[in-house]
Protein backbone atom coordinates (compact mmCIF):
# COMPACT_ATOMS: atom_id res chain seq x y z
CA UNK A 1 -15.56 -8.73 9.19
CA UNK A 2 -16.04 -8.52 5.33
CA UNK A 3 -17.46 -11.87 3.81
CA UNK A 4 -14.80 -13.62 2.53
CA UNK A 5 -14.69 -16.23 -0.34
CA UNK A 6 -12.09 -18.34 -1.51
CA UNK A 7 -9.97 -16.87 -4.58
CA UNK A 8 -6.98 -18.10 -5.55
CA UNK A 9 -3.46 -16.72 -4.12
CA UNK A 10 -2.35 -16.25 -8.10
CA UNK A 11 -5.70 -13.34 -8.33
CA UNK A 12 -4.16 -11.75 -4.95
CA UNK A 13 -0.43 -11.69 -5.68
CA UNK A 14 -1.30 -9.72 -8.68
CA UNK A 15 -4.15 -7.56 -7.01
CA UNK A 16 -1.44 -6.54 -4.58
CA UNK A 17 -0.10 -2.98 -4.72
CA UNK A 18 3.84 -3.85 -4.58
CA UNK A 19 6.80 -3.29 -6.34
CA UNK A 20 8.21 -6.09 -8.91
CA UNK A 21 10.88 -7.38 -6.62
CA UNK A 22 8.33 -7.37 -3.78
CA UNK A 23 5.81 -9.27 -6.00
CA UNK A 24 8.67 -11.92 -6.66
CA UNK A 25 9.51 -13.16 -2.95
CA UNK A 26 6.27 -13.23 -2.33
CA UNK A 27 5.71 -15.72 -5.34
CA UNK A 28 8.56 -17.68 -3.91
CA UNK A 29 7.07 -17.89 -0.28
CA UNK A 30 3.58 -19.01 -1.44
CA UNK A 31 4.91 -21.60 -3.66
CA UNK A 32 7.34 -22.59 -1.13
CA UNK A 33 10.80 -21.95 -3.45
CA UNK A 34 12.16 -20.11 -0.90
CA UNK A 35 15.52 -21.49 0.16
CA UNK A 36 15.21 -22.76 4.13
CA UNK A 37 17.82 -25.29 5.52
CA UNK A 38 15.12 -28.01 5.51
CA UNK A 39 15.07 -28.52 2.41
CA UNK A 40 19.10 -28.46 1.65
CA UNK A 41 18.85 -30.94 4.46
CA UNK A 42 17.22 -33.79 2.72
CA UNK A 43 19.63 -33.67 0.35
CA UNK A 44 22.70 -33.44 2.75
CA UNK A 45 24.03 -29.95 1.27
CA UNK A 46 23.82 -28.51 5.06
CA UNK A 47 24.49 -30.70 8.06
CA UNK A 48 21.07 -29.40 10.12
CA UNK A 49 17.59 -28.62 9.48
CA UNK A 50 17.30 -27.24 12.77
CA UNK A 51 16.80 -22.86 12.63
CA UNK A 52 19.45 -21.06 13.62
CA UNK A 53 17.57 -18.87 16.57
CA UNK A 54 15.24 -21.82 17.88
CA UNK A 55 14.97 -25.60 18.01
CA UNK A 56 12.09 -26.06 15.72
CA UNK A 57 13.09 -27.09 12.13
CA UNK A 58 13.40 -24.41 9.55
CA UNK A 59 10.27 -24.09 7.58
CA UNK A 60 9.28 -21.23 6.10
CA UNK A 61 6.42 -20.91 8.13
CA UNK A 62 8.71 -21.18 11.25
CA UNK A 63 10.87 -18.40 9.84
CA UNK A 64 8.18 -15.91 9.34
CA UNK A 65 6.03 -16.48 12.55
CA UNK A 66 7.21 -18.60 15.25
CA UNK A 67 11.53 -18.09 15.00
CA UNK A 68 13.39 -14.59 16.70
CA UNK A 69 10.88 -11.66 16.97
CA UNK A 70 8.52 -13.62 14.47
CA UNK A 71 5.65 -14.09 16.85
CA UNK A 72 5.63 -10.52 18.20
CA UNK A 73 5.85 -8.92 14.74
CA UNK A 74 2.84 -11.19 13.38
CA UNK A 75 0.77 -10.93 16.41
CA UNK A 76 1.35 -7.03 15.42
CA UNK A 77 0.03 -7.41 11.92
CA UNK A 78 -2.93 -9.31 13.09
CA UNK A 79 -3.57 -6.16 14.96
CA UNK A 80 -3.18 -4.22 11.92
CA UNK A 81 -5.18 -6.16 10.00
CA UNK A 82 -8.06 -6.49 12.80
CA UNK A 83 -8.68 -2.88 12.48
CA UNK A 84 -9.08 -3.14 8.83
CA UNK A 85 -11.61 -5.43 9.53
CA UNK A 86 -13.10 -5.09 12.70
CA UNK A 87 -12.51 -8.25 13.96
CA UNK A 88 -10.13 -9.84 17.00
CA UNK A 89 -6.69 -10.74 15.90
CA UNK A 90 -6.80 -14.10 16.85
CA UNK A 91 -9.42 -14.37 14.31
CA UNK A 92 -7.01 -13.84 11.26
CA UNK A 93 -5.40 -17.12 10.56
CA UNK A 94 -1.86 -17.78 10.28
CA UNK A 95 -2.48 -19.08 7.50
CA UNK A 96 -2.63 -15.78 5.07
CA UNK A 97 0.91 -15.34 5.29
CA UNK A 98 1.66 -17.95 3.08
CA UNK A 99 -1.80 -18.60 1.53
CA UNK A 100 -3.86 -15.75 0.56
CA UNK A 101 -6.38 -17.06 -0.59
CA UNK A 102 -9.46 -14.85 0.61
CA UNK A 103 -11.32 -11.90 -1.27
CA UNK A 104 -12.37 -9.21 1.05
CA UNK A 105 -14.78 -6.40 0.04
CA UNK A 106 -14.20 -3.35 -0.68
CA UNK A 107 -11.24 -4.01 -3.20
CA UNK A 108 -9.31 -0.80 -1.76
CA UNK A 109 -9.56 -2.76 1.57
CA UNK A 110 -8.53 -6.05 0.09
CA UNK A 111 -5.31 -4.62 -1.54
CA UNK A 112 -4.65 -2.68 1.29
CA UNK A 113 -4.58 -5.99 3.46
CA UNK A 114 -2.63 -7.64 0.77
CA UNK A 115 -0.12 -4.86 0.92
CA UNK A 116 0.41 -5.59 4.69
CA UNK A 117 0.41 -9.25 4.78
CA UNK A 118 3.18 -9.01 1.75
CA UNK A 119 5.42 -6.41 3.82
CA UNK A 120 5.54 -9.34 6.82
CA UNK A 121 6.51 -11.79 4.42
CA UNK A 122 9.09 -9.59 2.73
CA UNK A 123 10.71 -8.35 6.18
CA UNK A 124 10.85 -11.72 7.53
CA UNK A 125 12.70 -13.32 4.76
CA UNK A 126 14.83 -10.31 3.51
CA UNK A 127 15.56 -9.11 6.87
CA UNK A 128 16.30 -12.47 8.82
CA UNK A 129 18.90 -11.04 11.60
CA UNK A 130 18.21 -9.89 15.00
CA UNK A 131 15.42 -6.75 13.67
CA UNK A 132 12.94 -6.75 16.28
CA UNK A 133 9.24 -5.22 16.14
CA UNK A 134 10.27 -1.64 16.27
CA UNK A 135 12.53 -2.17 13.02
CA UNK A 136 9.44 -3.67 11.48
CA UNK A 137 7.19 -0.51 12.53
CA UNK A 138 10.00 1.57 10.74
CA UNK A 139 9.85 -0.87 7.66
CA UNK A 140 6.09 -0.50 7.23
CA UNK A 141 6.44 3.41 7.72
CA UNK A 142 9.26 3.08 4.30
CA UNK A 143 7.60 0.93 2.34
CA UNK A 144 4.15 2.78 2.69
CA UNK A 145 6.05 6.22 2.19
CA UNK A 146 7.79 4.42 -1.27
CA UNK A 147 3.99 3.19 -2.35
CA UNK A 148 2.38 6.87 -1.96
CA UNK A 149 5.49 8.08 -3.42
CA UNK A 150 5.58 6.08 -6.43
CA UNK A 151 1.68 6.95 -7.11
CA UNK A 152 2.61 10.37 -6.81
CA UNK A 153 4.77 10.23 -10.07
């Protein structure tokens, strides 16, 4: 694995080759602003904080790995992201989804890892219904196609 350091998550939202709209749920699920039913909770505006597809209560983190097809799709990113850097999945914390806060070398390689960790984060939240790992294969395959597209121009 590339040596990593610590950078802040600010330097690698902005390092990240994505679109604006992209780039802006991302900010919200790093700085947590993303609407759950946890939070609506503690202030009684919904009557459970309990997710809707498991038991656990509905964190953000819950929503993007653990709830639905969460666990299969991330354990398929680690794998993506292990053979960008060479090392086992388990490895690659959970952790980067919502705090990316490492620096890996070569930049190309660090903005390409950026790029996927993003795409989990945005299919997760955006696309919170019964999509499974083969809709997020064919989400990757878009988005990627729309990056080399818009460089193109």
């Amino acid at each position: 694995m590339a040596p990593c350091r610590l950078g802040t998550h600010m330097e690698n939202l902005n390092d990240a080759p994505l679109p604006t709209n992209t780039r802006c749920i991302w900010y919200q699920a790093i700085h947590d602003t993303h609407q759950c039913t946890a939070t609506p909770h503690l202030i009684n505006m919904v009557p459970s904080h309990t997710c809707r597809r498991c038991t656990a209560t509905d964190t953000l983190e819950n929503r993007l790995i653990a709830s639905g097809e969460g666990r299969k799709i991330w354990q398929y990113t680690k794998t993506l992201l292990a053979r960008m850097l060479r090392p086992i999945p388990i490895h690659i914390p959970d952790e980067w989804i919502l705090r990316p806060q490492f620096n890996i070398r070569p930049p190309k390689r660090h903005r390409a890892i950026l790029w996927v960790v993003a795409n989990v984060v945005i299919f997760r939240i955006q696309q919170y219904t019964n999509l499974n790992l083969h809709d997020y294969m064919d989400f990757l395959h878009r988005s990627r196609w729309k990056l080399m597209r818009h460089k193109g121009e």
